[in-house]
PDB file of N, CA and C in Angstrom:
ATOM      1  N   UNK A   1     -12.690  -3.664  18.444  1.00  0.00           N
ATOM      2  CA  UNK A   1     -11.669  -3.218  17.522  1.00  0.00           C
ATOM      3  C   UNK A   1     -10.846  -4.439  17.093  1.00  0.00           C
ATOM      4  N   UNK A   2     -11.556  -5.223  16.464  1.00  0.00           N
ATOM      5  CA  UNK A   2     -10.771  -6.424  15.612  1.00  0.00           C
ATOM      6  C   UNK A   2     -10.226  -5.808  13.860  1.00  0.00           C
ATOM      7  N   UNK A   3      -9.962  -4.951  13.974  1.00  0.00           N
ATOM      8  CA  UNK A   3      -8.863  -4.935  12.937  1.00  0.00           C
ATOM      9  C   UNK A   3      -7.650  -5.148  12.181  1.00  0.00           C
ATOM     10  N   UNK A   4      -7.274  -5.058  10.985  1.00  0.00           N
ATOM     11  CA  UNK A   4      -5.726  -5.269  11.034  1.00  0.00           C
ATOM     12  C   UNK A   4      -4.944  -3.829   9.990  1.00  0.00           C
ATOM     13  N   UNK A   5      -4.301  -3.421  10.471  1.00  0.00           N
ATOM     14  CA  UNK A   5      -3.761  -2.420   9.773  1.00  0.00           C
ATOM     15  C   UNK A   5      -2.731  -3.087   8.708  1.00  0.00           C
ATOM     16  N   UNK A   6      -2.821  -2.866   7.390  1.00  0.00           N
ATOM     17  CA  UNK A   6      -1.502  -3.364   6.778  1.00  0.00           C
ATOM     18  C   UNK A   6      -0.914  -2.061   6.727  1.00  0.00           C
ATOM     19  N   UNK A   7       0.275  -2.569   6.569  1.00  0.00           N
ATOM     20  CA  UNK A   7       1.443  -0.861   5.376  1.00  0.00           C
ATOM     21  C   UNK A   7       2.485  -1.400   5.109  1.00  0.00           C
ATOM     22  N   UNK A   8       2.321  -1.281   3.825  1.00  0.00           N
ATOM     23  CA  UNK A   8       3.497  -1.468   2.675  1.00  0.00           C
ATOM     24  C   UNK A   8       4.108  -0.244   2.212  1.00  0.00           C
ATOM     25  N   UNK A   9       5.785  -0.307   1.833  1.00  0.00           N
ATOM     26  CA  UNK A   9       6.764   1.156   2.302  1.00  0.00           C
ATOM     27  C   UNK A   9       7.103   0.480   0.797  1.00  0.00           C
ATOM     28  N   UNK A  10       7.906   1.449   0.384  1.00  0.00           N
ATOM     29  CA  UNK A  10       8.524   1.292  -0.731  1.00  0.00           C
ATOM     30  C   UNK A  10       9.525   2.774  -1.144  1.00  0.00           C
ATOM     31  N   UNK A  11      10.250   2.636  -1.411  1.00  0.00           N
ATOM     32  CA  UNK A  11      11.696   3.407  -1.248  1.00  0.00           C
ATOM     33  C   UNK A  11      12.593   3.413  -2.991  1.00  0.00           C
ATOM     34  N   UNK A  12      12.490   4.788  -3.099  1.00  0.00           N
ATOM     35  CA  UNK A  12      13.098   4.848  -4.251  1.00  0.00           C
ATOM     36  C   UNK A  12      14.664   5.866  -4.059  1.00  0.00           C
ATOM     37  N   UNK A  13      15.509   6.090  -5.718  1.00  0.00           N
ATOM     38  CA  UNK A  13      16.401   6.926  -5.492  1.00  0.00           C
ATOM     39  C   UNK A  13      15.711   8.742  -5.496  1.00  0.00           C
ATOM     40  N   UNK A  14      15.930   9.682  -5.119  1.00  0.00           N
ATOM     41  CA  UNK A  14      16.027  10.847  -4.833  1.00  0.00           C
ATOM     42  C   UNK A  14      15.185  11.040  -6.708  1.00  0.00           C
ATOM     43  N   UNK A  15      16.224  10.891  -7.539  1.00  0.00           N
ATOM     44  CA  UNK A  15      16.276  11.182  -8.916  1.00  0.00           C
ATOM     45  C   UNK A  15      15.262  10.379  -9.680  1.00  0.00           C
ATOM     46  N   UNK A  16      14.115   9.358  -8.833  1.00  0.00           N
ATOM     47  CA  UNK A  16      12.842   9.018  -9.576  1.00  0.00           C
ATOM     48  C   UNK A  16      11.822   9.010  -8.232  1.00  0.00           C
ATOM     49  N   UNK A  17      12.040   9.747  -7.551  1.00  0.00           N
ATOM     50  CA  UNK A  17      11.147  10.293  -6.851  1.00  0.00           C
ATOM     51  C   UNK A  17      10.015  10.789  -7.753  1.00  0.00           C
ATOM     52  N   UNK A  18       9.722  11.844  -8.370  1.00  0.00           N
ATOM     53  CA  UNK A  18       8.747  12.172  -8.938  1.00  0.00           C
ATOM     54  C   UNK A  18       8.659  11.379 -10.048  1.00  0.00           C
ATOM     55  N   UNK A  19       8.978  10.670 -11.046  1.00  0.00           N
ATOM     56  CA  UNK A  19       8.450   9.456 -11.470  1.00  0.00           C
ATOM     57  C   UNK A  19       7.516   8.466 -10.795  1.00  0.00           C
ATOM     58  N   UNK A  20       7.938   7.933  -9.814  1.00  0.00           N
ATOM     59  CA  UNK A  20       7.441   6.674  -9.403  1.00  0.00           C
ATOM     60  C   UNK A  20       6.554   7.865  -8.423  1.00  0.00           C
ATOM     61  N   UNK A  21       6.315   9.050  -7.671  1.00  0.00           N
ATOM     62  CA  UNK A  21       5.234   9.304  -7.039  1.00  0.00           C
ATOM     63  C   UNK A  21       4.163   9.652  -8.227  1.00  0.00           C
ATOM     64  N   UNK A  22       4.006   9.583  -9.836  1.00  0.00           N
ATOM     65  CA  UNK A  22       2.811  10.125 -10.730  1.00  0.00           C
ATOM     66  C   UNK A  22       2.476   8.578 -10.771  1.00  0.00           C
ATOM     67  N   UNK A  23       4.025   7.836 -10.726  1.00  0.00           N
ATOM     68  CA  UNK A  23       2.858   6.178 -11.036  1.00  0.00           C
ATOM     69  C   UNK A  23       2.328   5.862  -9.542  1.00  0.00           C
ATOM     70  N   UNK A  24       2.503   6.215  -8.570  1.00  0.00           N
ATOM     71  CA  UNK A  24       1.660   5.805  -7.510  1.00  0.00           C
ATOM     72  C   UNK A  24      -0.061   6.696  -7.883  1.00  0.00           C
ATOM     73  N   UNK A  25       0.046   8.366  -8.227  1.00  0.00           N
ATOM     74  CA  UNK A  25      -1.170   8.895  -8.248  1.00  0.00           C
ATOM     75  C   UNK A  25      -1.821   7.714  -9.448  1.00  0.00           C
ATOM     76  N   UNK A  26      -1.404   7.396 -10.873  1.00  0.00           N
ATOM     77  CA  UNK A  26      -1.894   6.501 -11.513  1.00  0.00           C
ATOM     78  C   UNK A  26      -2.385   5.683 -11.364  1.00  0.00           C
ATOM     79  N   UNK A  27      -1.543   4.756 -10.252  1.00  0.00           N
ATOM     80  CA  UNK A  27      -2.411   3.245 -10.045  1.00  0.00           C
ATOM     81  C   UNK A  27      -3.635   3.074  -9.504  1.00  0.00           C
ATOM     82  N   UNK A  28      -4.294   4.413  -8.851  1.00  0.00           N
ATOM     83  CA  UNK A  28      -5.635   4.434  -8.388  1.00  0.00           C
ATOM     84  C   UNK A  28      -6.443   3.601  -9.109  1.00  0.00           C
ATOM     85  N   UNK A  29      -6.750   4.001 -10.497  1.00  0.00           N
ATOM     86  CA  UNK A  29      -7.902   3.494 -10.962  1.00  0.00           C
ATOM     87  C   UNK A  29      -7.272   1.948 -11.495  1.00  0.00           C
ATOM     88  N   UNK A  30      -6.228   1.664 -11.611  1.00  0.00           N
ATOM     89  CA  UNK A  30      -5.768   0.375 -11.375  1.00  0.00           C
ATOM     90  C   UNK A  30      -6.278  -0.937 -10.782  1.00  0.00           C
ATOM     91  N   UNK A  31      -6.104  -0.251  -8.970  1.00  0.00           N
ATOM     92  CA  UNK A  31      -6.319  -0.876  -8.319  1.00  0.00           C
ATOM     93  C   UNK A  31      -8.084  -0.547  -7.326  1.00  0.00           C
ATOM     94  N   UNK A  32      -8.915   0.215  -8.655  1.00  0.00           N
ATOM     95  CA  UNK A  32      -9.863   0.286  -8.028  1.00  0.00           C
ATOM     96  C   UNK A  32     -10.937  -0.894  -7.804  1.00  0.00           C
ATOM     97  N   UNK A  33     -10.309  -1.912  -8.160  1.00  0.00           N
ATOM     98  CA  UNK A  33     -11.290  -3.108  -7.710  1.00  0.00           C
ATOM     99  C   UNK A  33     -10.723  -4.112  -6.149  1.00  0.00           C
ATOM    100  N   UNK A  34      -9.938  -3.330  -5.767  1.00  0.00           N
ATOM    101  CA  UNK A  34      -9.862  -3.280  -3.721  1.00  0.00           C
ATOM    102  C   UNK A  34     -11.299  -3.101  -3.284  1.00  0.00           C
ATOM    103  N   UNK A  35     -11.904  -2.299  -3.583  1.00  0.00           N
ATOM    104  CA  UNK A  35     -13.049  -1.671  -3.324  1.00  0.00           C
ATOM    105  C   UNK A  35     -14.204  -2.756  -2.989  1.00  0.00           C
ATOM    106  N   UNK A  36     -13.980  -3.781  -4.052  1.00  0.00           N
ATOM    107  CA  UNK A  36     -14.844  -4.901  -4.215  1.00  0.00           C
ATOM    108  C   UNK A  36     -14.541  -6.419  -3.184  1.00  0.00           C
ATOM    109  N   UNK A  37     -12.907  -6.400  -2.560  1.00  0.00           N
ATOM    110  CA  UNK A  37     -12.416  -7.314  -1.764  1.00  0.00           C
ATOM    111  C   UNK A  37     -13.174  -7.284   0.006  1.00  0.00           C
ATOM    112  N   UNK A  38     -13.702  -8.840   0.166  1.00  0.00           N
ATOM    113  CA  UNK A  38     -14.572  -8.573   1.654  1.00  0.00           C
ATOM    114  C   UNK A  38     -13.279  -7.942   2.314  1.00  0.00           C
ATOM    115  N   UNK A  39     -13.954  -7.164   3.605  1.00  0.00           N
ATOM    116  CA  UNK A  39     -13.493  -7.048   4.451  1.00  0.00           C
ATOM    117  C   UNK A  39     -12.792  -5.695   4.622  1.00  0.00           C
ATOM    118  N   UNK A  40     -12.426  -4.992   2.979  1.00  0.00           N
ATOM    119  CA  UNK A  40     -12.348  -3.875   3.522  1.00  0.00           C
ATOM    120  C   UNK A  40     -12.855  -2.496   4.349  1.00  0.00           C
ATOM    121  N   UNK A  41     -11.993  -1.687   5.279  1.00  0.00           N
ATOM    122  CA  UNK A  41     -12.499  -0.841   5.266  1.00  0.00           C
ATOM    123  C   UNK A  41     -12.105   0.809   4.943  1.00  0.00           C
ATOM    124  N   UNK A  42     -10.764   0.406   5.147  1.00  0.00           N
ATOM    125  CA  UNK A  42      -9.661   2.173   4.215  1.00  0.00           C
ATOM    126  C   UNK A  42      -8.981   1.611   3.579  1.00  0.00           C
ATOM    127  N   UNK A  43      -8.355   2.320   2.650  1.00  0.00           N
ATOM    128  CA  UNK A  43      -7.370   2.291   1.935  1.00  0.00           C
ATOM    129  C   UNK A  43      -6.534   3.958   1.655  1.00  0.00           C
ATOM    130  N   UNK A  44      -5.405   3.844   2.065  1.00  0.00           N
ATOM    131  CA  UNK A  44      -4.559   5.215   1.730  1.00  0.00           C
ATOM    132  C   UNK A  44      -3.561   4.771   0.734  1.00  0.00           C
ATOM    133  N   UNK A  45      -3.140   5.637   0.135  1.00  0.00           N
ATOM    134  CA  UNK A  45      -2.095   5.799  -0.652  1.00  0.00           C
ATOM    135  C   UNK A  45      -1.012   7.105  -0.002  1.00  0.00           C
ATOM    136  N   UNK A  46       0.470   7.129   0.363  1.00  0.00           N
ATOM    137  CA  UNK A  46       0.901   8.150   0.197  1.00  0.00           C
ATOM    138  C   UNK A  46       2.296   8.415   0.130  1.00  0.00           C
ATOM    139  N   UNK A  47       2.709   9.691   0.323  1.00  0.00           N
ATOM    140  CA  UNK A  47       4.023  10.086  -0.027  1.00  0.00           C
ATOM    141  C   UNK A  47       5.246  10.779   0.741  1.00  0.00           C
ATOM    142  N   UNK A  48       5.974  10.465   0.800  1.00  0.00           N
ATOM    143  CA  UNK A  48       6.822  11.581   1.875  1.00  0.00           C
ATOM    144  C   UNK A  48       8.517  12.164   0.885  1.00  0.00           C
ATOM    145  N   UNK A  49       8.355  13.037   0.418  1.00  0.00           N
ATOM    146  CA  UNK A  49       9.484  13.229  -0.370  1.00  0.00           C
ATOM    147  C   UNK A  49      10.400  13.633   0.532  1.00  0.00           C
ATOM    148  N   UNK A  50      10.446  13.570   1.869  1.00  0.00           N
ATOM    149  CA  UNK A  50      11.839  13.770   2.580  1.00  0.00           C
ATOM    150  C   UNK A  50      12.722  12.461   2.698  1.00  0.00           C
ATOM    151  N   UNK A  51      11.359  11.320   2.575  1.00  0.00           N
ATOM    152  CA  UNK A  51      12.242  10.060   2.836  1.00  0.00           C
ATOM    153  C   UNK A  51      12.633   9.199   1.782  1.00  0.00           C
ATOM    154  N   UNK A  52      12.006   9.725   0.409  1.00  0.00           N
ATOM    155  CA  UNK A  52      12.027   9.348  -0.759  1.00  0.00           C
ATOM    156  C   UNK A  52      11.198   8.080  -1.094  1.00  0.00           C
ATOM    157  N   UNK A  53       9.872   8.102  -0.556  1.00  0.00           N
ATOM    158  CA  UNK A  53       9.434   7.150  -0.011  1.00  0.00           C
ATOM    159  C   UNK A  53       7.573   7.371   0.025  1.00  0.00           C
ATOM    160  N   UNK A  54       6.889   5.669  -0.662  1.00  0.00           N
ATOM    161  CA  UNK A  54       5.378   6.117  -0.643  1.00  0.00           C
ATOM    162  C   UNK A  54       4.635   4.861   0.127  1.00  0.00           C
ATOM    163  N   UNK A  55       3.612   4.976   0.472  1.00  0.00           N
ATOM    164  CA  UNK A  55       3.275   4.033   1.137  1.00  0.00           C
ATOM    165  C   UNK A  55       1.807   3.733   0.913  1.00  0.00           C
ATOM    166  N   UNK A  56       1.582   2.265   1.009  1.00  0.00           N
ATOM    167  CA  UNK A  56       0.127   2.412   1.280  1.00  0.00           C
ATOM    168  C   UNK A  56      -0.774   1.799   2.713  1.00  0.00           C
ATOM    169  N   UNK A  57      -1.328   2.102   2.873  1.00  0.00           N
ATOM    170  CA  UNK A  57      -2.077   1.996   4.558  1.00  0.00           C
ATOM    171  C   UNK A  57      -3.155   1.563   4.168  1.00  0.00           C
ATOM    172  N   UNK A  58      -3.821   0.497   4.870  1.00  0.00           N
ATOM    173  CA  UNK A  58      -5.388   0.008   4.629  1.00  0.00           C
ATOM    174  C   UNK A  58      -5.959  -0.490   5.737  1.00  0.00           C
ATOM    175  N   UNK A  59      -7.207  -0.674   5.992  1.00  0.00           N
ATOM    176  CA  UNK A  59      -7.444  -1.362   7.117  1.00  0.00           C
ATOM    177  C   UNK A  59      -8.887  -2.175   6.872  1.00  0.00           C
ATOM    178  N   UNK A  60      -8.139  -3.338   7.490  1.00  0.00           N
ATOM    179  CA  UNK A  60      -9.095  -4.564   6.714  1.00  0.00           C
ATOM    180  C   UNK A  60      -9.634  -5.825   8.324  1.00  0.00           C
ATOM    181  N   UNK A  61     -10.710  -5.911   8.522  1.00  0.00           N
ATOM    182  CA  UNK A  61     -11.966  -6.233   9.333  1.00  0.00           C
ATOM    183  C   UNK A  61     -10.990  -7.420   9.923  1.00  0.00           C
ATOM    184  N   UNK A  62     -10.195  -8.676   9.011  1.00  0.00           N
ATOM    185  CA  UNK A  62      -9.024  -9.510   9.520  1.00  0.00           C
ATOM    186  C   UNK A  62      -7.865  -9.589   9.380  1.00  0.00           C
ATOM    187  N   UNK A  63      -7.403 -10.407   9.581  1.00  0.00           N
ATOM    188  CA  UNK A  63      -5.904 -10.743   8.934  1.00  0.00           C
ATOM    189  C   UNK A  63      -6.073 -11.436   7.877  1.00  0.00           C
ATOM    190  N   UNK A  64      -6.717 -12.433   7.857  1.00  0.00           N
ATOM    191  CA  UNK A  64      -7.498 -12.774   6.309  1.00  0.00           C
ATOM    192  C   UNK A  64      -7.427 -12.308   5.163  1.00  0.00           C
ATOM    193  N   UNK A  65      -8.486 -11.254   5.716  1.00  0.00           N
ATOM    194  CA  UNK A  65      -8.934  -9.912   4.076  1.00  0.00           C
ATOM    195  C   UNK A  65      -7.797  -9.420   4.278  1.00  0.00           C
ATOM    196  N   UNK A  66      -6.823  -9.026   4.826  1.00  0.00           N
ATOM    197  CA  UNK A  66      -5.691  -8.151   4.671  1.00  0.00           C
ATOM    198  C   UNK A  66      -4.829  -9.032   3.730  1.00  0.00           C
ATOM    199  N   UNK A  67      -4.877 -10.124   4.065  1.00  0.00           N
ATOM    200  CA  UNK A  67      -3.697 -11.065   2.922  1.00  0.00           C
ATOM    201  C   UNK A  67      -4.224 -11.223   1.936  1.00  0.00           C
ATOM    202  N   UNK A  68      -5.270 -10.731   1.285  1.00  0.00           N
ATOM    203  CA  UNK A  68      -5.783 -10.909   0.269  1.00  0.00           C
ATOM    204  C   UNK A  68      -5.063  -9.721  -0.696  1.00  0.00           C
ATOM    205  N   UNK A  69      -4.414  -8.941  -0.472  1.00  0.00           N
ATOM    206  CA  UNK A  69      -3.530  -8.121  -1.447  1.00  0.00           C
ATOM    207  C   UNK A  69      -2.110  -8.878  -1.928  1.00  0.00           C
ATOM    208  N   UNK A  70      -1.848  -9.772  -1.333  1.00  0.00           N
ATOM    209  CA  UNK A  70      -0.750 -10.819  -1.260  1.00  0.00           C
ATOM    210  C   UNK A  70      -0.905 -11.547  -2.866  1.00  0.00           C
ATOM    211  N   UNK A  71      -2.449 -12.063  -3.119  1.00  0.00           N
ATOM    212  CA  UNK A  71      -2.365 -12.099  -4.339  1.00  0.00           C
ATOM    213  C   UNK A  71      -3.283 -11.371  -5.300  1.00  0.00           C
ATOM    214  N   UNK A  72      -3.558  -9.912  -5.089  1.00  0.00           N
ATOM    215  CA  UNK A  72      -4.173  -9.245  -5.966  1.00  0.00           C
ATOM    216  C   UNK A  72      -3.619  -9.102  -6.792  1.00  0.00           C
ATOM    217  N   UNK A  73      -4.097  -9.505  -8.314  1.00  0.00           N
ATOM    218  CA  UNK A  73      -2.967  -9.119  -9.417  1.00  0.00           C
ATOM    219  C   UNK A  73      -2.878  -8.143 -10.275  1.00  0.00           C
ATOM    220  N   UNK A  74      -3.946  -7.032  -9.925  1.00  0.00           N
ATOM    221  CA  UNK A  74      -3.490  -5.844 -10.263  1.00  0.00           C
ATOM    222  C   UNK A  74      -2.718  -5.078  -9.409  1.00  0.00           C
ATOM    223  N   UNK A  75      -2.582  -5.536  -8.243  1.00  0.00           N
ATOM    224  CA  UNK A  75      -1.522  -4.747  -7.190  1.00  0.00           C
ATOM    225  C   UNK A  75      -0.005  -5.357  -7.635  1.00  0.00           C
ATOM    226  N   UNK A  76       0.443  -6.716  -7.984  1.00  0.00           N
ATOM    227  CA  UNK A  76       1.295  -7.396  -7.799  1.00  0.00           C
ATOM    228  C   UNK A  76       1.811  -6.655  -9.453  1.00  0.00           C
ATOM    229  N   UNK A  77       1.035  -6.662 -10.556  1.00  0.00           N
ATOM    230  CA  UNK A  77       1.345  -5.856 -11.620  1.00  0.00           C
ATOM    231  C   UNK A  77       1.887  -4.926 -11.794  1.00  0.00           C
ATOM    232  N   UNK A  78       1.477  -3.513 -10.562  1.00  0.00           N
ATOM    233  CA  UNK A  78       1.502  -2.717 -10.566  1.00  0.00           C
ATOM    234  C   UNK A  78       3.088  -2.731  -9.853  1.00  0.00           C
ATOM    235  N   UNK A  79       3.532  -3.245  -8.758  1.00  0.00           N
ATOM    236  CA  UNK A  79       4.568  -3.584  -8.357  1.00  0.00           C
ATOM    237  C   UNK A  79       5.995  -3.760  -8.868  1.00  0.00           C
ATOM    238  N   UNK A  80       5.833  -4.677 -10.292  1.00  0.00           N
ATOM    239  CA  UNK A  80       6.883  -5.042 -10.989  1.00  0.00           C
ATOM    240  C   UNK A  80       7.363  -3.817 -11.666  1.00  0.00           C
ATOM    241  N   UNK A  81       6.486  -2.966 -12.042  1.00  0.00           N
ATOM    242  CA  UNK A  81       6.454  -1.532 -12.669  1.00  0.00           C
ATOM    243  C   UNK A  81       6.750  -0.672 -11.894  1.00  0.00           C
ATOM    244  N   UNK A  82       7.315  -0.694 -10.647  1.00  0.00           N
ATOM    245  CA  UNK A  82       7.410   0.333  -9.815  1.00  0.00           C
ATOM    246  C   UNK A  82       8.779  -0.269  -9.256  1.00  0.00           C
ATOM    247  N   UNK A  83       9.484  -1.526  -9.360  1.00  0.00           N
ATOM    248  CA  UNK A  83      10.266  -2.145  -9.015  1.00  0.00           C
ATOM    249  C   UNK A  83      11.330  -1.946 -10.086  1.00  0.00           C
ATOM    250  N   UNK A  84      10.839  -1.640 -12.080  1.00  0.00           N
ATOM    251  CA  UNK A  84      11.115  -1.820 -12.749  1.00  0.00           C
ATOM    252  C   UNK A  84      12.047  -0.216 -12.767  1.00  0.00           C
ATOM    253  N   UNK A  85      11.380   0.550 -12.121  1.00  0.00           N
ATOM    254  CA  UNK A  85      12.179   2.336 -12.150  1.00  0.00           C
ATOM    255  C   UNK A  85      12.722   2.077 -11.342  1.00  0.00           C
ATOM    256  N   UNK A  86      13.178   1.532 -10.252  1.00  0.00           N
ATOM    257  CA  UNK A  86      14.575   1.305  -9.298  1.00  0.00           C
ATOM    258  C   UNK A  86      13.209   1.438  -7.898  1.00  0.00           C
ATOM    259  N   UNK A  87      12.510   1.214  -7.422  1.00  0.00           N
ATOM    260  CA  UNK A  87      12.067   1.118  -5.881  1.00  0.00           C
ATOM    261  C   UNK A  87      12.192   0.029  -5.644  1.00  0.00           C
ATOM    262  N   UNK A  88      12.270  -0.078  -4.268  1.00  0.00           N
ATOM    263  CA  UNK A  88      12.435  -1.419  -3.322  1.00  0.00           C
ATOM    264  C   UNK A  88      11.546  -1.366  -2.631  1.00  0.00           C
ATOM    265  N   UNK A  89      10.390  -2.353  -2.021  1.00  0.00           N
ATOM    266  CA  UNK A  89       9.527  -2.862  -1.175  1.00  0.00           C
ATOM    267  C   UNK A  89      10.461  -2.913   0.280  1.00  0.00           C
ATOM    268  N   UNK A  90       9.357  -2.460   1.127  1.00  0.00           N
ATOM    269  CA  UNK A  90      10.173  -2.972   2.471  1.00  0.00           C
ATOM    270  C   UNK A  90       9.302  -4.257   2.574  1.00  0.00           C
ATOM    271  N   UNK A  91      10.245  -5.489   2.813  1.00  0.00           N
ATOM    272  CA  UNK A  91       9.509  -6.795   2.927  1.00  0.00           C
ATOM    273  C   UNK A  91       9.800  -7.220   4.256  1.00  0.00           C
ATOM    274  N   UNK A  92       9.103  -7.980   4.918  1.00  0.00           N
ATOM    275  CA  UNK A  92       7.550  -8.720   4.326  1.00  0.00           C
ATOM    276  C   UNK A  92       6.571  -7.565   4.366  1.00  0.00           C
ATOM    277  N   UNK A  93       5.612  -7.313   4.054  1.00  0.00           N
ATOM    278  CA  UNK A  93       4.307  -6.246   4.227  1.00  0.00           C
ATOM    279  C   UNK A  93       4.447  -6.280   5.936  1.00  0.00           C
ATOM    280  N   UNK A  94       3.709  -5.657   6.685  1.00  0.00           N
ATOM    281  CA  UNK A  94       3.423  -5.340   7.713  1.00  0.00           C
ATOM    282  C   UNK A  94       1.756  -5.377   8.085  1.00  0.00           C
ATOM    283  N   UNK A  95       1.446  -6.339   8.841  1.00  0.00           N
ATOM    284  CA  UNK A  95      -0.040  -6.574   9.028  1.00  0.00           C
ATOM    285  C   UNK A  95      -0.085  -6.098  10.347  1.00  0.00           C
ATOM    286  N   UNK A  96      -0.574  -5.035  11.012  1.00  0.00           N
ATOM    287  CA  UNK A  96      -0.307  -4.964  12.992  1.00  0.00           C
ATOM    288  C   UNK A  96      -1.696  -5.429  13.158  1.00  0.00           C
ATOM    289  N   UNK A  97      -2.034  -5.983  14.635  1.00  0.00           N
ATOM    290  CA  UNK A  97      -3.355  -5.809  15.323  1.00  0.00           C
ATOM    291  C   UNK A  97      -3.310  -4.151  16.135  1.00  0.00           C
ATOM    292  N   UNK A  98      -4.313  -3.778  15.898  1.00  0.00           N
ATOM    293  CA  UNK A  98      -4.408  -2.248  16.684  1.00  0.00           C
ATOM    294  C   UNK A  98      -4.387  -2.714  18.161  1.00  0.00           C
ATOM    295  N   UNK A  99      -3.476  -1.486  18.817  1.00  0.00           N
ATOM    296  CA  UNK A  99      -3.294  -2.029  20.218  1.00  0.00           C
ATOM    297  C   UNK A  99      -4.372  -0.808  21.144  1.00  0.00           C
ATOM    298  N   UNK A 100      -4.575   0.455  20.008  1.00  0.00           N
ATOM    299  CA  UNK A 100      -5.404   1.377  20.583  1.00  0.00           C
ATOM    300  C   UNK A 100      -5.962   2.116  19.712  1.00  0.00           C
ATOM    301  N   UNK A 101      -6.668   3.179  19.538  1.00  0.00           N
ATOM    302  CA  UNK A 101      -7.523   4.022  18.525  1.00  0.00           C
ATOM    303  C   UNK A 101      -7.479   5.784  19.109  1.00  0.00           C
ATOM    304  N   UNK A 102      -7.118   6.049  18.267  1.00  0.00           N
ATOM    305  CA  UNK A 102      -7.477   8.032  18.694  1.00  0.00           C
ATOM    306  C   UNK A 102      -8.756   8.575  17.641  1.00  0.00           C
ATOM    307  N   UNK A 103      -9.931   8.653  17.847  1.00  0.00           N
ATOM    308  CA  UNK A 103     -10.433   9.749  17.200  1.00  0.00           C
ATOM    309  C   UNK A 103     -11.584  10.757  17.127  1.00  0.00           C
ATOM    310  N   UNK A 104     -11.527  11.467  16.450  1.00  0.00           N
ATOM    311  CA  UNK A 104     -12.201  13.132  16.734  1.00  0.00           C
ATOM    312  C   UNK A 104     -13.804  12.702  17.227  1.00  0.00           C
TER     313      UNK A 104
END
């Protein structure tokens, strides 16, 4: 289990909550050339309207391929536009090493 989990948070006001969650469903096909970066192996997108707040989760083979979203420039595009309706990034990104695994 040499993986690296990234997750990037991003935090808006209450009152563009549903704005900025249709441009998160949008940027899919955006950023569908992740798909093509070594090393991946998930990618999530998601949402929590209690915290006003979307995130994305991925999990990538190093720490390497994980910094490779650092300069994707359809992600970094997509960013300024989501920065531009009032959200804030929680910075720096978050890269963990998995310390354990649960699954079915």
């Amino acid at each position: 289990m040499a993986n690296v989990v990234r997750i990037s948070i991003l935090r808006c006001p209450a009152t563009q909550f549903a704005e900025i969650k249709q441009m998160m469903a949008d940027a899919e096909a955006a950023l569908a050339g992740i798909r093509q970066l070594p090393g991946l192996v998930e990618f999530y997108a998601g949402e929590d309207a209690a915290t006003n707040s979307l995130c994305n989760v991925s999990v990538w083979r190093t720490l390497a391929d994980a910094h490779q979203l650092d300069t994707f420039q359809p992600m970094l595009d997509l960013g300024a536009g989501f920065i531009a309706k009032g959200a804030v990034f929680e910075r720096p990104v978050m890269n963990y090493s998995p310390q354990w695994e649960i699954r079915p």
